[in-house]
PDB file of N, CA and C in Angstrom:
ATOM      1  N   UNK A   1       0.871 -39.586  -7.193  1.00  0.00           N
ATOM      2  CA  UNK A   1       0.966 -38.269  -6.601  1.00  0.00           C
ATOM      3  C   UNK A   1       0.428 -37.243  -7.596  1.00  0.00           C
ATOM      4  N   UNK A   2      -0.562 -36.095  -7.132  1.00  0.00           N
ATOM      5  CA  UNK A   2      -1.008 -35.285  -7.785  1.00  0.00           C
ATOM      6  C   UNK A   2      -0.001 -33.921  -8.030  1.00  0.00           C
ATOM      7  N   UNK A   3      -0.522 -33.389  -9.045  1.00  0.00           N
ATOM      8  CA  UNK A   3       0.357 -32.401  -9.253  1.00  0.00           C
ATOM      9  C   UNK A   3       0.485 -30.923  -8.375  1.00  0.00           C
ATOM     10  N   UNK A   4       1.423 -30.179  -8.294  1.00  0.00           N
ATOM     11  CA  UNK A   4       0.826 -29.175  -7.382  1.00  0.00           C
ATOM     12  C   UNK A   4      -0.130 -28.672  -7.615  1.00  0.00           C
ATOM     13  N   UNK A   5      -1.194 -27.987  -6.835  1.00  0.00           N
ATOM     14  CA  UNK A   5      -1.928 -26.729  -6.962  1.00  0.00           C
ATOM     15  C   UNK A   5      -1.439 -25.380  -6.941  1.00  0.00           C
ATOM     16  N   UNK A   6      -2.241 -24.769  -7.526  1.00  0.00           N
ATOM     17  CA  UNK A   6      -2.186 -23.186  -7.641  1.00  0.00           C
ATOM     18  C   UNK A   6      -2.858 -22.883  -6.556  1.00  0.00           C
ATOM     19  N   UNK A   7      -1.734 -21.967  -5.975  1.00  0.00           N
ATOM     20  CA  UNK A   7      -2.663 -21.299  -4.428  1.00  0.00           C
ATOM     21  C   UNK A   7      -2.914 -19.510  -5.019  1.00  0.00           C
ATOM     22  N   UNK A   8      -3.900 -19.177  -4.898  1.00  0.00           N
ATOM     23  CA  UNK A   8      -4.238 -18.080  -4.550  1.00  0.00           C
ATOM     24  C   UNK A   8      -4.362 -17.076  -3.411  1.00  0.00           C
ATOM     25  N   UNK A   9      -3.569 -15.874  -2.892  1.00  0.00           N
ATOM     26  CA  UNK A   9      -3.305 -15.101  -1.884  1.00  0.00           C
ATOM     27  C   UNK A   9      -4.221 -13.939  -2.064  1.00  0.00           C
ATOM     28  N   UNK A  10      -3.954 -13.072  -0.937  1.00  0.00           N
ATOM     29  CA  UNK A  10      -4.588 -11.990  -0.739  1.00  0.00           C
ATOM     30  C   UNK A  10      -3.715 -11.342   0.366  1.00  0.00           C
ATOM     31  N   UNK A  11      -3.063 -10.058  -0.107  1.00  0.00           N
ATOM     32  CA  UNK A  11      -2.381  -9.914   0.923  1.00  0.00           C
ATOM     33  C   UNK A  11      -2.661  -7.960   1.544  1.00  0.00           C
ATOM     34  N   UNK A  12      -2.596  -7.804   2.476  1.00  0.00           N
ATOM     35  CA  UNK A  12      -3.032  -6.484   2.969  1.00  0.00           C
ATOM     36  C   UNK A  12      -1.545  -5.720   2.685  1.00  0.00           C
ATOM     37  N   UNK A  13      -1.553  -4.866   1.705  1.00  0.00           N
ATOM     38  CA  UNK A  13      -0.300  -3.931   1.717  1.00  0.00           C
ATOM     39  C   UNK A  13      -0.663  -2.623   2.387  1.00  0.00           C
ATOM     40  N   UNK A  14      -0.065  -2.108   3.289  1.00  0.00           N
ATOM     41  CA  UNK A  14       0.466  -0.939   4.098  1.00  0.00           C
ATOM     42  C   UNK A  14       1.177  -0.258   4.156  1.00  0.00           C
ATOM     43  N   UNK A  15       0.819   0.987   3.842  1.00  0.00           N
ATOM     44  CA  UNK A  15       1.975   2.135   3.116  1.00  0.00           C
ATOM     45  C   UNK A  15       1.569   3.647   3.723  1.00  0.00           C
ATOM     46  N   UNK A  16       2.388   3.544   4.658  1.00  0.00           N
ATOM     47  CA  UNK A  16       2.821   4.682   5.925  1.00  0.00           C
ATOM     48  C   UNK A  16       3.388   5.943   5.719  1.00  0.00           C
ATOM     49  N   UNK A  17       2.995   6.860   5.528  1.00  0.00           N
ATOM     50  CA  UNK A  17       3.465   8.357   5.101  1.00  0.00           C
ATOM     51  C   UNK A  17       3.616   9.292   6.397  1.00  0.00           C
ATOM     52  N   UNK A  18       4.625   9.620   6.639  1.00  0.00           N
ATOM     53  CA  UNK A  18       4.778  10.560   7.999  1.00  0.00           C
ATOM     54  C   UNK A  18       5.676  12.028   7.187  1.00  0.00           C
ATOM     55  N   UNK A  19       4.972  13.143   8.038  1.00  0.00           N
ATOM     56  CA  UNK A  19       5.216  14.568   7.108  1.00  0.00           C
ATOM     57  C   UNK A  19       5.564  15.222   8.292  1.00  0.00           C
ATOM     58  N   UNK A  20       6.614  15.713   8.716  1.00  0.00           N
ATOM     59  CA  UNK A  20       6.692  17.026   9.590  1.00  0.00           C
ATOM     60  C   UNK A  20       7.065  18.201   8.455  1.00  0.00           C
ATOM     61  N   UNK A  21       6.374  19.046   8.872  1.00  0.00           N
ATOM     62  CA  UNK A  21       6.638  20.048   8.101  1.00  0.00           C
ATOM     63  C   UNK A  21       5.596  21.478   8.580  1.00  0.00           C
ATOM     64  N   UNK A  22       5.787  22.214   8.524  1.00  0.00           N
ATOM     65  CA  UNK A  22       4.883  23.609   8.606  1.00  0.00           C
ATOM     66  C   UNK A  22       3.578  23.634   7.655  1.00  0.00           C
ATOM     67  N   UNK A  23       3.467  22.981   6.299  1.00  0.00           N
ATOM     68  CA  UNK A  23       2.302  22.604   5.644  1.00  0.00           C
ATOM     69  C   UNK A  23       2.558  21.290   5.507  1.00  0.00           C
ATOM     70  N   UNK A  24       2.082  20.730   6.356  1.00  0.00           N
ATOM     71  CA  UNK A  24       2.042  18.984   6.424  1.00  0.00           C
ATOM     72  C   UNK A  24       1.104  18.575   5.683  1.00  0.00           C
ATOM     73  N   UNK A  25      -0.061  19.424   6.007  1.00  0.00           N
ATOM     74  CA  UNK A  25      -1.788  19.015   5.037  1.00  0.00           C
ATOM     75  C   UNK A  25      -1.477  19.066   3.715  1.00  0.00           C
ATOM     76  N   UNK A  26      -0.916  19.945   3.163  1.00  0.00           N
ATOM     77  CA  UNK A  26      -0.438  19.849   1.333  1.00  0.00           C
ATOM     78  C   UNK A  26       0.574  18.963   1.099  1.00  0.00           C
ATOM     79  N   UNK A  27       1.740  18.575   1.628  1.00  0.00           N
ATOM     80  CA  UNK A  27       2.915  18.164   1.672  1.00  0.00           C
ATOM     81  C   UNK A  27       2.216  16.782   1.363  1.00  0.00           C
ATOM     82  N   UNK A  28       1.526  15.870   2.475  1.00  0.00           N
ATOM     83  CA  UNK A  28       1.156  14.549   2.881  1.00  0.00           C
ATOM     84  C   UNK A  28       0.100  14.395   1.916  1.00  0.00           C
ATOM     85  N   UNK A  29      -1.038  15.693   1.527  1.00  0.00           N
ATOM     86  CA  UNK A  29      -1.679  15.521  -0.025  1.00  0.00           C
ATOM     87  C   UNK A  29      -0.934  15.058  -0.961  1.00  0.00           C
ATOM     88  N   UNK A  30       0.029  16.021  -1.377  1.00  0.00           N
ATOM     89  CA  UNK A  30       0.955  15.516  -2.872  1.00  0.00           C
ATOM     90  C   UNK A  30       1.574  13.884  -2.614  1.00  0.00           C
ATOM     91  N   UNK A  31       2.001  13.800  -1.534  1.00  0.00           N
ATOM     92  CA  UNK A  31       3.147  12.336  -1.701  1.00  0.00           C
ATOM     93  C   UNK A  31       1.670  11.466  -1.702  1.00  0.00           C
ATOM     94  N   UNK A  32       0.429  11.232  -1.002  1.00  0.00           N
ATOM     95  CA  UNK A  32      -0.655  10.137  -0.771  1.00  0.00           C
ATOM     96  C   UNK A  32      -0.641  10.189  -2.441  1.00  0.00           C
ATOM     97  N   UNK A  33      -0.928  11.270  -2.844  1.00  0.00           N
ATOM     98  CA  UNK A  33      -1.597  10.997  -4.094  1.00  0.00           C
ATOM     99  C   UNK A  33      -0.617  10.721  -5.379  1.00  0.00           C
ATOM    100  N   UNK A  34       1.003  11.005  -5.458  1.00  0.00           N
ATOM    101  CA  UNK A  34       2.002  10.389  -6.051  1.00  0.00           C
ATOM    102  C   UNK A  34       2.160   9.026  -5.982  1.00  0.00           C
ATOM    103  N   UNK A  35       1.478   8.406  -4.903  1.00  0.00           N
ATOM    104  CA  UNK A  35       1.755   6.633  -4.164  1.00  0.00           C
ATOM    105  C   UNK A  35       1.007   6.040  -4.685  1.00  0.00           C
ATOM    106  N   UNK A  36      -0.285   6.784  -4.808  1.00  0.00           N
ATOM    107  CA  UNK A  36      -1.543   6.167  -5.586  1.00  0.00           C
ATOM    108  C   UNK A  36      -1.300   6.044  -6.728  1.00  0.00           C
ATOM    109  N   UNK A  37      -1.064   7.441  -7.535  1.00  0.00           N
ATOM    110  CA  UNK A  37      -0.682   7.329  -9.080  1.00  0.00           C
ATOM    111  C   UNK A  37       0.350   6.261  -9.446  1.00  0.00           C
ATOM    112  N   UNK A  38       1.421   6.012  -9.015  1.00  0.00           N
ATOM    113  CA  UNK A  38       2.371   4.663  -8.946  1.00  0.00           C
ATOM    114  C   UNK A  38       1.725   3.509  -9.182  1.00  0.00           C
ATOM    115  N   UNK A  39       0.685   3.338  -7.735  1.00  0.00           N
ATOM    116  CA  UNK A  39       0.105   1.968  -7.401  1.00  0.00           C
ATOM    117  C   UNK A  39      -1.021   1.572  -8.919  1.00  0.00           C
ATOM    118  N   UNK A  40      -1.771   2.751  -8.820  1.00  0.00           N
ATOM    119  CA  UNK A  40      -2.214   2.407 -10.066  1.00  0.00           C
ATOM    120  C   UNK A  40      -2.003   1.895 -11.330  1.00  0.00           C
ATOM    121  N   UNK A  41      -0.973   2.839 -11.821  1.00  0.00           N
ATOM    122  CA  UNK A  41       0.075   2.477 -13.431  1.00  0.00           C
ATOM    123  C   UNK A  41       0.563   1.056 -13.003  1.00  0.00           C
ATOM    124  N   UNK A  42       0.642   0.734 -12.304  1.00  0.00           N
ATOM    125  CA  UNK A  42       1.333  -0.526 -11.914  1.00  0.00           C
ATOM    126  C   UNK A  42       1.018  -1.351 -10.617  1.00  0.00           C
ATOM    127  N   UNK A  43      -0.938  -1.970 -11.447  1.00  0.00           N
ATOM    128  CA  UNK A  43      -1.127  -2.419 -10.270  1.00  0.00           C
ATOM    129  C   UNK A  43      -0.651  -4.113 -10.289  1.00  0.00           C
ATOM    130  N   UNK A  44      -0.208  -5.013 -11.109  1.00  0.00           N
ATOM    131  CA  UNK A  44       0.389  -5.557 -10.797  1.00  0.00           C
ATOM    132  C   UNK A  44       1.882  -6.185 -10.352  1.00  0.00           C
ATOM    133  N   UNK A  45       2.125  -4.876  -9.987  1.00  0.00           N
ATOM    134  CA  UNK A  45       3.521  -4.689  -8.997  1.00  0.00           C
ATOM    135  C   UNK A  45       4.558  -5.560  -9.693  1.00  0.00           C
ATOM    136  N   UNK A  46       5.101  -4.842 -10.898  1.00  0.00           N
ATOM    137  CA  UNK A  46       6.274  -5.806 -11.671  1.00  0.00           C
ATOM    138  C   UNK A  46       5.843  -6.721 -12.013  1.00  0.00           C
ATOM    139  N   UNK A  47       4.317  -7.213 -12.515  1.00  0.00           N
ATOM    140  CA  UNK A  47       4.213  -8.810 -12.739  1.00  0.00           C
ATOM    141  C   UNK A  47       4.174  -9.936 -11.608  1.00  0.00           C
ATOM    142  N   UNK A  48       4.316  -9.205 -10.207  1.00  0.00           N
ATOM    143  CA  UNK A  48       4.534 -10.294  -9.326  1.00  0.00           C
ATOM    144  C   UNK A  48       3.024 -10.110  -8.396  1.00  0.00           C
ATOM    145  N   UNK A  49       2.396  -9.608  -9.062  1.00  0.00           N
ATOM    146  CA  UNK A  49       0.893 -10.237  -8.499  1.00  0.00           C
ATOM    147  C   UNK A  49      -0.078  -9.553  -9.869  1.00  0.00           C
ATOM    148  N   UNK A  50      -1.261 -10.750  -9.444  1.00  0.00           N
ATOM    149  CA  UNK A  50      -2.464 -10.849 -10.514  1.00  0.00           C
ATOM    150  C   UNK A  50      -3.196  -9.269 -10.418  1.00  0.00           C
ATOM    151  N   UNK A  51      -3.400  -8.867  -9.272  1.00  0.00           N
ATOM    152  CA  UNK A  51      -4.164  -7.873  -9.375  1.00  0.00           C
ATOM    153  C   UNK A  51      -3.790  -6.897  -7.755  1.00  0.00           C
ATOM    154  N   UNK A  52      -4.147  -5.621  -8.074  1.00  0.00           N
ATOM    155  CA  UNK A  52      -3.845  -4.743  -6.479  1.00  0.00           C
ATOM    156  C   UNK A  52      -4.923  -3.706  -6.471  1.00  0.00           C
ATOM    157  N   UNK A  53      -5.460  -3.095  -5.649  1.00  0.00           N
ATOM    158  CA  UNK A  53      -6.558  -1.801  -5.202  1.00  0.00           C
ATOM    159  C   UNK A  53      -6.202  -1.679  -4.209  1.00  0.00           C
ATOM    160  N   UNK A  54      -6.879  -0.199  -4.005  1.00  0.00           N
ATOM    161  CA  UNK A  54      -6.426   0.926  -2.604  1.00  0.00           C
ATOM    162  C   UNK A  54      -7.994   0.009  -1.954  1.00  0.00           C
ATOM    163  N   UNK A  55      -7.895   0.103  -0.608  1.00  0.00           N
ATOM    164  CA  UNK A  55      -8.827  -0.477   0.195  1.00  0.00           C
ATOM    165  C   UNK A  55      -9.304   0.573   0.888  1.00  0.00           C
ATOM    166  N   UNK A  56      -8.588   1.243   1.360  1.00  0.00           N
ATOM    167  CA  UNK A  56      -8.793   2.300   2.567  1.00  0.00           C
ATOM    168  C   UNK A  56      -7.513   3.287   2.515  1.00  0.00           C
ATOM    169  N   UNK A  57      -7.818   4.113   3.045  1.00  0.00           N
ATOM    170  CA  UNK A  57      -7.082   5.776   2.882  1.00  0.00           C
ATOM    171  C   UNK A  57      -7.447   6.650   4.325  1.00  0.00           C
ATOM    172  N   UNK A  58      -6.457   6.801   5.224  1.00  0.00           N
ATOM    173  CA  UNK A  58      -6.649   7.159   6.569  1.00  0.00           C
ATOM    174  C   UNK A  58      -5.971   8.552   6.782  1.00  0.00           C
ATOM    175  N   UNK A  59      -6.014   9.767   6.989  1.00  0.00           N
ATOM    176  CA  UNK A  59      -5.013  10.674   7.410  1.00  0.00           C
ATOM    177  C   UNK A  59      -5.618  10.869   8.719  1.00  0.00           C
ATOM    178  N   UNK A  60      -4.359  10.703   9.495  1.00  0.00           N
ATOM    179  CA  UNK A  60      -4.645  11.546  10.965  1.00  0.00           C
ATOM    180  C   UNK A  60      -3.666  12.078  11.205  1.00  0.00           C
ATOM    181  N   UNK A  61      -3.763  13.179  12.459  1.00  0.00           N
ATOM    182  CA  UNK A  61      -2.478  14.422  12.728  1.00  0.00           C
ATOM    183  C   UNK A  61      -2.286  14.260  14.349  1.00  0.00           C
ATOM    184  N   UNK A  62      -1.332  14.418  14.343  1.00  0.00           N
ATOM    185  CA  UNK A  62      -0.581  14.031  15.741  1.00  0.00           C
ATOM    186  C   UNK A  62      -0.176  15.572  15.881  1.00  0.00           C
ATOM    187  N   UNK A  63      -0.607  16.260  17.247  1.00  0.00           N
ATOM    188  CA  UNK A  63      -0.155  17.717  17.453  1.00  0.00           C
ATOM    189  C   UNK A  63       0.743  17.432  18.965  1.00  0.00           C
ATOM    190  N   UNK A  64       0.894  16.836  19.261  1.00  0.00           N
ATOM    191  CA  UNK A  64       1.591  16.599  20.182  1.00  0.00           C
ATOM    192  C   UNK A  64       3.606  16.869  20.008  1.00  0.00           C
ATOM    193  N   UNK A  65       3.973  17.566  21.020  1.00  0.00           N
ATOM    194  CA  UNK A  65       5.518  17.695  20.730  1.00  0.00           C
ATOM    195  C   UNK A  65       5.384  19.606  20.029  1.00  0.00           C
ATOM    196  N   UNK A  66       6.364  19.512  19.308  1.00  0.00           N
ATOM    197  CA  UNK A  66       6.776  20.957  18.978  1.00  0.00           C
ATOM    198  C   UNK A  66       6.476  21.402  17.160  1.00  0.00           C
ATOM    199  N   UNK A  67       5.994  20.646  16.652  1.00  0.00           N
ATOM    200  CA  UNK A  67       4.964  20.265  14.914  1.00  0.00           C
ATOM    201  C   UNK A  67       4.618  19.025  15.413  1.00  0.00           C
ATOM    202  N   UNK A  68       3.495  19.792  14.263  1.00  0.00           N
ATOM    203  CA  UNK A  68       2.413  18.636  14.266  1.00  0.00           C
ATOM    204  C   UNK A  68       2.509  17.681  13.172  1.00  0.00           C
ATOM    205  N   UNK A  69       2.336  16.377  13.079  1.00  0.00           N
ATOM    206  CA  UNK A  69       3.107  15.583  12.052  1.00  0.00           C
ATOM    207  C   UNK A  69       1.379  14.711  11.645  1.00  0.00           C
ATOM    208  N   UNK A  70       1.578  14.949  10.096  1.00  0.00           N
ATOM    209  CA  UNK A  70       0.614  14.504   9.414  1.00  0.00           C
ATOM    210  C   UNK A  70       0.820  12.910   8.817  1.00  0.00           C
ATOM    211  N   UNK A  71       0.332  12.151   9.759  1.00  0.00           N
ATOM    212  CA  UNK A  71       0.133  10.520   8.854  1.00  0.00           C
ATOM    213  C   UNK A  71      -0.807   9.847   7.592  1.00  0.00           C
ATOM    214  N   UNK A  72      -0.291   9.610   7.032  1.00  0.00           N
ATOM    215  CA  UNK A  72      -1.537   8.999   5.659  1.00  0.00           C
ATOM    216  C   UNK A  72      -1.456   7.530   5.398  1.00  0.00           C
ATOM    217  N   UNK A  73      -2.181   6.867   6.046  1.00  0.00           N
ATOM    218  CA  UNK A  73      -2.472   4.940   5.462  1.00  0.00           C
ATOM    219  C   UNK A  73      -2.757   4.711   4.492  1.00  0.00           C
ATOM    220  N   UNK A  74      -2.060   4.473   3.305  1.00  0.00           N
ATOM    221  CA  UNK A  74      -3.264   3.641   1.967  1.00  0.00           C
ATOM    222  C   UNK A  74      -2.747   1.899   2.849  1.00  0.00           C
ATOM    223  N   UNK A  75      -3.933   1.735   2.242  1.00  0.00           N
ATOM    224  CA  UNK A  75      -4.367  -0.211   2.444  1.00  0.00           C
ATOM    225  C   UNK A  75      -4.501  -0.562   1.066  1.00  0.00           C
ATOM    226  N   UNK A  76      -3.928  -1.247   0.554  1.00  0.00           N
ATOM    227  CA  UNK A  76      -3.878  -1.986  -0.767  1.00  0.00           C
ATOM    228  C   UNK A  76      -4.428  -3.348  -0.596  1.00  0.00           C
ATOM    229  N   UNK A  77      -5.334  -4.233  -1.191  1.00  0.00           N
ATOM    230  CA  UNK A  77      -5.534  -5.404  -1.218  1.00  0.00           C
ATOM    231  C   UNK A  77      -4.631  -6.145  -2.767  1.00  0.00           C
ATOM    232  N   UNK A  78      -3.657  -6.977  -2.359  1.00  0.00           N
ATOM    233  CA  UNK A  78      -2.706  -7.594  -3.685  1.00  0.00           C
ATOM    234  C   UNK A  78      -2.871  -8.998  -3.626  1.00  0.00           C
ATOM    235  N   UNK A  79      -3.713  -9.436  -4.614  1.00  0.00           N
ATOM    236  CA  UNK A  79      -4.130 -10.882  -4.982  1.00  0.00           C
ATOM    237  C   UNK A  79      -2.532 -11.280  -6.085  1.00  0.00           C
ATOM    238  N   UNK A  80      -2.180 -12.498  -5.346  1.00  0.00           N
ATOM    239  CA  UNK A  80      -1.298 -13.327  -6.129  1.00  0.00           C
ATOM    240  C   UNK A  80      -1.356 -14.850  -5.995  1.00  0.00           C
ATOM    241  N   UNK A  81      -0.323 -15.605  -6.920  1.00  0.00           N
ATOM    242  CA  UNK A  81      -0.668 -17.118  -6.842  1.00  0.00           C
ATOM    243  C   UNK A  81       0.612 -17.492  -6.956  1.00  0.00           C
ATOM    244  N   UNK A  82       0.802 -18.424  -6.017  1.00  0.00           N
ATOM    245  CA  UNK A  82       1.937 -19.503  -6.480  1.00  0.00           C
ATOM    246  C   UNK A  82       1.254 -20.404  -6.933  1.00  0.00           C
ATOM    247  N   UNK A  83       2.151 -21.718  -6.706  1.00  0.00           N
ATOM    248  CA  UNK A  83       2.532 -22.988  -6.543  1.00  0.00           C
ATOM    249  C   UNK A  83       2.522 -23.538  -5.601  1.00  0.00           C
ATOM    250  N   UNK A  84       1.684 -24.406  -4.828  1.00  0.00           N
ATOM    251  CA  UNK A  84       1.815 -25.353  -3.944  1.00  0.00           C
ATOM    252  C   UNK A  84       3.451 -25.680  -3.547  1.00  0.00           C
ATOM    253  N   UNK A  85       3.895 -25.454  -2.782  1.00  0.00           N
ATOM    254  CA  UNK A  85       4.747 -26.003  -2.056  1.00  0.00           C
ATOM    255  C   UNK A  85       6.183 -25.435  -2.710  1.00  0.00           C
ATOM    256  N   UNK A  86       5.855 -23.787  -3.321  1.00  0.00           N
ATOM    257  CA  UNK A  86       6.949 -23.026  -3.652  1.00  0.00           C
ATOM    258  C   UNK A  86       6.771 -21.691  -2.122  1.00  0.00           C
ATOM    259  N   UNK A  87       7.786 -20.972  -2.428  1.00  0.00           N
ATOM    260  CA  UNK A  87       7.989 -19.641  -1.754  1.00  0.00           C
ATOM    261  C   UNK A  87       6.566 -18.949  -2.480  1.00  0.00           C
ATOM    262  N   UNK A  88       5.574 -17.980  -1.559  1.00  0.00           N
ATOM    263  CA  UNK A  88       4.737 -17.676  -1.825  1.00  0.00           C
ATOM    264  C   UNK A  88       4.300 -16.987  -0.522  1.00  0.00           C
TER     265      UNK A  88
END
């Protein structure tokens, strides 16, 4: 019997920002770009993956209802590895 392999992942992280507020456009600026600064300093997320990057960055505004509520997507791509035939 061979030994395990090392599996290599790729996983899509998704990180959802919703702002009601009267300045939603500045508000949903500062927190996107606090999430980033985080993701960055620490792109391998505690040691528990090899590597992470922003992929994509989406804001759209919903005016519908009584405020208008500002959404922001970052997409992270987070490469990690187990072990064959561990939790992974």
């Amino acid at each position: 019997m061979s030994a395990p392999r090392s599996i290599q992942k790729n996983l899509d992280l998704i990180i959802e920002v919703y702002v009601k507020d009267r300045n939603y456009d500045f508000v949903l600026d500062k927190i996107l770009k606090e999430v980033k600064e985080k993701m960055f300093t620490d792109r391998l997320i505690n040691n528990l993956a090899k590597d992470s990057f922003l992929t994509t960055q989406e804001i759209t505004y919903n005016g519908e209802g009584d405020q208008t509520i500002g959404v922001g997507t970052l997409t992270y791509n987070v490469e990690y590895h187990h072990t064959e035939g561990t939790l992974g």
